[in-house]
Protein backbone atom coordinates (compact mmCIF):
# COMPACT_ATOMS: atom_id res chain seq x y z
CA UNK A 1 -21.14 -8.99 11.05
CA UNK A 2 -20.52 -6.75 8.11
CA UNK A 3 -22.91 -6.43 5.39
CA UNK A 4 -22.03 -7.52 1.77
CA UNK A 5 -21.65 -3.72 0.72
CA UNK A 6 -19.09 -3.11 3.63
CA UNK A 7 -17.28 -5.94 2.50
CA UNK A 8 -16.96 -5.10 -0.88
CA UNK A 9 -15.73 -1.46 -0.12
CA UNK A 10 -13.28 -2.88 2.30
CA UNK A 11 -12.07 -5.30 -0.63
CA UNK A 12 -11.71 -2.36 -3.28
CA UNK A 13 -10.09 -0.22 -0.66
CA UNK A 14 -7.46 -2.80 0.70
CA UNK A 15 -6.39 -3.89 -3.21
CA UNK A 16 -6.04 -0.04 -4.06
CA UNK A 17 -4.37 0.25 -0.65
CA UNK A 18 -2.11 -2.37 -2.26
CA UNK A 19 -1.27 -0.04 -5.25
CA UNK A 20 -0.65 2.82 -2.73
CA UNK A 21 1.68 1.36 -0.47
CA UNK A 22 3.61 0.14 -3.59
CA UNK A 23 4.14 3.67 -4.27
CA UNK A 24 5.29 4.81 -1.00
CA UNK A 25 7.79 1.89 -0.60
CA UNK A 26 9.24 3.18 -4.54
CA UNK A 27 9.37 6.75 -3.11
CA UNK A 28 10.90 5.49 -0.10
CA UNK A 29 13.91 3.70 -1.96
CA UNK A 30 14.39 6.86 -3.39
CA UNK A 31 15.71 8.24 0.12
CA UNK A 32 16.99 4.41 1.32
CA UNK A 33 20.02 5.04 -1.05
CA UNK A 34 20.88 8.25 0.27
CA UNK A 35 24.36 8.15 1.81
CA UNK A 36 23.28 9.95 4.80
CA UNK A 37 22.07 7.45 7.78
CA UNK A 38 19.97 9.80 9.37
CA UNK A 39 18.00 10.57 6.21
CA UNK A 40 17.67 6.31 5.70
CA UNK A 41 16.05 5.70 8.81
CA UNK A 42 13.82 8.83 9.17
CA UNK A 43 12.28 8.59 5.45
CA UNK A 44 11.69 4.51 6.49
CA UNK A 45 10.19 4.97 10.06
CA UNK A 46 7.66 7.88 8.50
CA UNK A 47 6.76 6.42 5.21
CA UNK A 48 5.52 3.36 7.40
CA UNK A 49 3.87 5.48 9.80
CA UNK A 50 1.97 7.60 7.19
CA UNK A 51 0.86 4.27 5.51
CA UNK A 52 -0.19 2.40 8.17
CA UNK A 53 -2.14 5.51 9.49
CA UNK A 54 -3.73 6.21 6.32
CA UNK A 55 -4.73 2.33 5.97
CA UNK A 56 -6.66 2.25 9.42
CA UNK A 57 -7.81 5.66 8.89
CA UNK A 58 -9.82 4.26 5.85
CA UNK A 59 -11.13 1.13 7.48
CA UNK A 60 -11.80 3.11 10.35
CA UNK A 61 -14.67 5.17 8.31
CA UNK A 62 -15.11 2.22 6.18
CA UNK A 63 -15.73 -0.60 8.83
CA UNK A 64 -14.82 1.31 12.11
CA UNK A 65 -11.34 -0.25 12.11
CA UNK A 66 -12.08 -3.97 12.13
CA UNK A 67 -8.81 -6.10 10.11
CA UNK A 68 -9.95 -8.76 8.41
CA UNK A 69 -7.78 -11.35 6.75
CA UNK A 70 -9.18 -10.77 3.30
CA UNK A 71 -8.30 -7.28 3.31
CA UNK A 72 -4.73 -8.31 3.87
CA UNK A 73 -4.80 -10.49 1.59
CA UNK A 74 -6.37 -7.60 -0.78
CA UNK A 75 -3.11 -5.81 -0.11
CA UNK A 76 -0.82 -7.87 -0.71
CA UNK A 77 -2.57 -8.98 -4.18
CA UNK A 78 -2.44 -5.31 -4.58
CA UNK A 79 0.97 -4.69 -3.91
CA UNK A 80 2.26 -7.61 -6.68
CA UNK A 81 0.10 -6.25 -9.17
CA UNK A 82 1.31 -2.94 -9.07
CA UNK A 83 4.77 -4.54 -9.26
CA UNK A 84 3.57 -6.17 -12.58
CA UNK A 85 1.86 -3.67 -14.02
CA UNK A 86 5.23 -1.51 -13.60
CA UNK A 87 7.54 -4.57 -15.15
CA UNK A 88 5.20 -4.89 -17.88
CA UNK A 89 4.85 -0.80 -18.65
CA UNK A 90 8.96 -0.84 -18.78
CA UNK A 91 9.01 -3.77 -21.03
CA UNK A 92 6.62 -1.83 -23.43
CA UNK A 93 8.70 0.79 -23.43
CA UNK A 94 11.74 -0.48 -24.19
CA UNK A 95 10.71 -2.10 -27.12
């Protein structure tokens, strides 16, 4: 059992994981569009690596490494609210 502090640090790590990986996956279209196939798969397979290392990396000091499905959840609520915040930044600015 984790304590309620663990938890909550897990939480605020996995939703600013979300934010994170949001990043990497715009830097990574960057290189997807490239015409050269080599360049495609290599920027994919290590922008995944990297991320997923970095992700257990954290939990692993954070919780020693134990997924929970919150913290997935945290991700994924932190990946779609990147997204938005990004939509609604370029809306502002093209007004």
């Amino acid at each position: 059992m984790m304590n309620l502090k663990t938890q909550i640090v897990l939480l605020i790590f996995s939703f600013f994981y979300g934010f994170l990986f949001s990043i990497f996956l715009n830097i990574n279209y960057k290189f997807i569009y490239s015409s050269n196939k080599v360049i495609k798969i290599l920027s994919s397979f290590f922008i995944i690596i990297i991320s997923v290392l970095a992700y257990f990396i954290g939990i692993k000091k954070i919780n020693n490494a134990i997924l929970h499905p919150y913290s997935i959840l945290m991700i994924i609520i932190g990946f779609f609210v990147d997204i938005c915040l990004h939509r609604l930044i370029a809306k502002k600015c093209k007004k």
